[in-house]
Protein backbone atom coordinates (compact mmCIF):
# COMPACT_ATOMS: atom_id res chain seq x y z
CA UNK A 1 244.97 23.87 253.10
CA UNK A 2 244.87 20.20 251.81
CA UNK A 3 242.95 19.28 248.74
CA UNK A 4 239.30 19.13 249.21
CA UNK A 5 237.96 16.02 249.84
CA UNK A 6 234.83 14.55 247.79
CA UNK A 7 231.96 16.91 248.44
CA UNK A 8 228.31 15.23 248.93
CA UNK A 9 224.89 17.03 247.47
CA UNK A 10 221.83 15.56 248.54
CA UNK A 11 218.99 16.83 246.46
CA UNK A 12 215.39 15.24 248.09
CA UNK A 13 212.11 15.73 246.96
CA UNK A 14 209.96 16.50 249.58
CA UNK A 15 207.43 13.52 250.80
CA UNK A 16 204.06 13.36 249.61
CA UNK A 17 202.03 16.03 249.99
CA UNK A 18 198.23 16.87 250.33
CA UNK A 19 196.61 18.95 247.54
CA UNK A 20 193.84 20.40 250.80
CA UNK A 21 196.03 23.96 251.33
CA UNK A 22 194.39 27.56 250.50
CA UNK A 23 198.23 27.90 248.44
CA UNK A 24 200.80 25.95 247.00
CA UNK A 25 203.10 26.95 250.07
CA UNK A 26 200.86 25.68 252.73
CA UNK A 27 200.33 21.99 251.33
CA UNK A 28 201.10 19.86 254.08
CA UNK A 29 202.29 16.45 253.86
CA UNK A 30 199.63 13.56 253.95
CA UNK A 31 200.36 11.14 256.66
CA UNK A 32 201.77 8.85 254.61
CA UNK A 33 203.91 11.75 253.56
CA UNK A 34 204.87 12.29 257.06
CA UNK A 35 205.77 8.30 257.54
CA UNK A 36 207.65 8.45 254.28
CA UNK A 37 209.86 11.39 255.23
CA UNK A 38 210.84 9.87 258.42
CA UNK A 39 211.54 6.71 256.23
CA UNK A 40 213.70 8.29 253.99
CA UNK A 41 215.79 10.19 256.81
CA UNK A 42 216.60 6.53 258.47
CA UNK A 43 217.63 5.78 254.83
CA UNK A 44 220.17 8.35 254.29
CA UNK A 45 221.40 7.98 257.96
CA UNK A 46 222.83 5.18 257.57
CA UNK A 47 224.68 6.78 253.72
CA UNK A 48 226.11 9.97 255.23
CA UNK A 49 228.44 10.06 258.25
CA UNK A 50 227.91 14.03 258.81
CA UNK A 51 225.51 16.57 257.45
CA UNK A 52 226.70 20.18 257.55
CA UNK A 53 223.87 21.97 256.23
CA UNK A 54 220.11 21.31 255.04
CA UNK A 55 219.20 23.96 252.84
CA UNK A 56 214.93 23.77 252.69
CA UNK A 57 212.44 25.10 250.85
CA UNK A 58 210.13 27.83 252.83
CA UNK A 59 206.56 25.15 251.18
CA UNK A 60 205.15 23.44 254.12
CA UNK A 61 205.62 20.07 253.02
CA UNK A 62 209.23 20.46 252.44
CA UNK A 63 209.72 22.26 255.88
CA UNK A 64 207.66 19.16 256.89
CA UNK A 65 210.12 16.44 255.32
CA UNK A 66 213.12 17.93 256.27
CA UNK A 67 212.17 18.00 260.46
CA UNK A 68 212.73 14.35 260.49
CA UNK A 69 215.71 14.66 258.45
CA UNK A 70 217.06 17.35 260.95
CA UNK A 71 216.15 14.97 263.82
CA UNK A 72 218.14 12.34 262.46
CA UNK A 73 220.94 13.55 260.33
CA UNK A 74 221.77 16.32 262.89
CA UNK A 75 223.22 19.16 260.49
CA UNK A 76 225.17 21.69 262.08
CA UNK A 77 222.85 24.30 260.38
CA UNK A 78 219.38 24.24 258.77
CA UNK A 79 218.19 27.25 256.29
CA UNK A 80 215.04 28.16 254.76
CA UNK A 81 215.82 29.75 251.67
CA UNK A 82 212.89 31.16 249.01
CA UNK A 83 215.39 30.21 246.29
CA UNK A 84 214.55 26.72 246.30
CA UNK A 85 211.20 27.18 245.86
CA UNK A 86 210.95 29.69 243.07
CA UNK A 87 214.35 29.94 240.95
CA UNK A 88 214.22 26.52 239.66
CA UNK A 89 217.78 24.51 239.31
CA UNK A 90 220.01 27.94 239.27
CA UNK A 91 218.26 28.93 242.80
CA UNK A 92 219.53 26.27 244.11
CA UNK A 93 223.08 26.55 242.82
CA UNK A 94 223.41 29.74 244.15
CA UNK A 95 221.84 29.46 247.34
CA UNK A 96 225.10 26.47 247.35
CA UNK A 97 227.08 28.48 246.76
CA UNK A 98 226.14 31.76 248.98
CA UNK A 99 225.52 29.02 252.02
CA UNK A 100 227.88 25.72 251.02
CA UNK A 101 231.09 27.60 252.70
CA UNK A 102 233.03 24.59 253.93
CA UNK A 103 230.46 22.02 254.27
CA UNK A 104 231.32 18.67 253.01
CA UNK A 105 228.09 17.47 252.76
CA UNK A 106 224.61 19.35 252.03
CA UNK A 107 221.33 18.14 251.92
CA UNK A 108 218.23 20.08 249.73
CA UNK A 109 214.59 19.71 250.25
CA UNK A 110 213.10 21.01 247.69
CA UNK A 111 210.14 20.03 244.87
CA UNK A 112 210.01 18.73 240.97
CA UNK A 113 210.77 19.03 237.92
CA UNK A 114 213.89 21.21 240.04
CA UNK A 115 215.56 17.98 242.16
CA UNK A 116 215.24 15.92 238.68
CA UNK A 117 216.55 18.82 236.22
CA UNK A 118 219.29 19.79 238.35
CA UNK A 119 220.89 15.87 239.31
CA UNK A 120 220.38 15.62 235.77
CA UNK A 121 222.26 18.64 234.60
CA UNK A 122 225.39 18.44 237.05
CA UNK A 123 225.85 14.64 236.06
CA UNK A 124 229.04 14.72 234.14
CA UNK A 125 228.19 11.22 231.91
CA UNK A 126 224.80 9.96 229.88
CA UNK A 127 224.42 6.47 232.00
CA UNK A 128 221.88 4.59 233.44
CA UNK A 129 221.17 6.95 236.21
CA UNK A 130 220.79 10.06 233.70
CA UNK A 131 218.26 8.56 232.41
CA UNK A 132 216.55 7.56 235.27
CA UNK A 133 216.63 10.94 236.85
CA UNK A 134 215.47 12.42 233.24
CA UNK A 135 212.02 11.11 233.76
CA UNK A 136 211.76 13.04 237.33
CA UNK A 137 211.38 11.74 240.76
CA UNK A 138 208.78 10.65 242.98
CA UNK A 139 208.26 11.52 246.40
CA UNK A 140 210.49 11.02 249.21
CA UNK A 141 213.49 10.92 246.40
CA UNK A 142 216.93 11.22 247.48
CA UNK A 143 219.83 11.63 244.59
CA UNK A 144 223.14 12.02 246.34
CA UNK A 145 225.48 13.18 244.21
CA UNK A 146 229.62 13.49 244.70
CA UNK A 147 230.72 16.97 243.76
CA UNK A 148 234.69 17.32 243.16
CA UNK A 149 234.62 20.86 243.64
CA UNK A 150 233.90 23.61 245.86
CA UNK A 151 230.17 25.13 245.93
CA UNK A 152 230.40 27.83 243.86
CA UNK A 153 232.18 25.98 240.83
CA UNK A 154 229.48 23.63 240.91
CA UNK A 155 228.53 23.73 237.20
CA UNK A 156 226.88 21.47 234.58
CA UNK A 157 228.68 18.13 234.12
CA UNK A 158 230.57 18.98 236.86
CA UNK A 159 230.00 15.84 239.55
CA UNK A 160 228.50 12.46 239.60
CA UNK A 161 225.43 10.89 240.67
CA UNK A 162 226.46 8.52 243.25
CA UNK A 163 223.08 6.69 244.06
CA UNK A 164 218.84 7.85 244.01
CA UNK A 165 216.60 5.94 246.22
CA UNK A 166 213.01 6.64 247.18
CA UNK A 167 211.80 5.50 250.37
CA UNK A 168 208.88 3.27 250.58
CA UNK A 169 206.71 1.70 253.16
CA UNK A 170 207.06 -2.08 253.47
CA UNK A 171 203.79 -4.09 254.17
């Protein structure tokens, strides 16, 4: 086998969301929510040529930002995983690295402070863009990071955040 090539982690925030819901899990997005996930999935369209896998938390309105990401990114698989919802930034990793296998590129829909704290700790330099992402992101956040190694080596300092955009409706 060749060297890997550049891996690509795409951690998004989920859209916004109502606070109407019984529970946490079942807060749906508002319908500007639902307009600024479908925003934010024409966004990174046009940034990623594939999308192997989109890991997603079980929460309603992450479930509910990542359908128009499915739609439009097309991932070859899409996973529901409780991880991402209640183990915080080391969830995550190793839900990556129980589901990242071969996939080049893998988007996350999950929730803050996690999508924030865990850009932030696998950025491997204190720039701009740590700093940014040390305050937190808003809704409908992507940070798309490039990770040099596979999955499960995915450690602190360990990749680079490549760009973070947040979608937003123009009037």
């Amino acid at each position: 086998m060749t060297t890997d090539p550049t891996r690509r982690l795409v951690l998004v925030r989920h859209s916004k969301a109502s606070h109407d819901a019984s529970t946490d899990l079942e807060r749906p997005l508002t319908s500007k929510g639902t307009a600024l996930a479908g925003l934010l999935a024409k966004e990174l369209r046009k940034r990623l040529e594939t999308t192997d896998l989109l890991l997603v938390s079980p929460a309603a309105r992450a479930r509910e930002t990542a359908r128009p990401l499915r739609d439009r990114l097309e991932p070859t698989d899409t996973v529901v995983r409780e991880e991402i919802y209640n183990l915080g930034p080391n969830g995550i990793l190793r839900v990556l690295a129980e589901e990242g296998g071969n996939a080049s590129t893998v988007v996350v829909v999950g929730h803050e402070p996690t999508i924030s704290v865990l850009a932030h700790i696998l950025h491997d330099t204190d720039d701009d863009l740590a700093s940014q992402i040390s305050f937190g992101v808003p809704t409908a956040t992507a940070v798309i990071i490039d990770v040099p190694c596979g999955w499960a080596e995915l450690e602190p300092r360990s990749a680079r955040i490549r760009e973070i955009f947040t979608a937003r409706k123009r009037d």
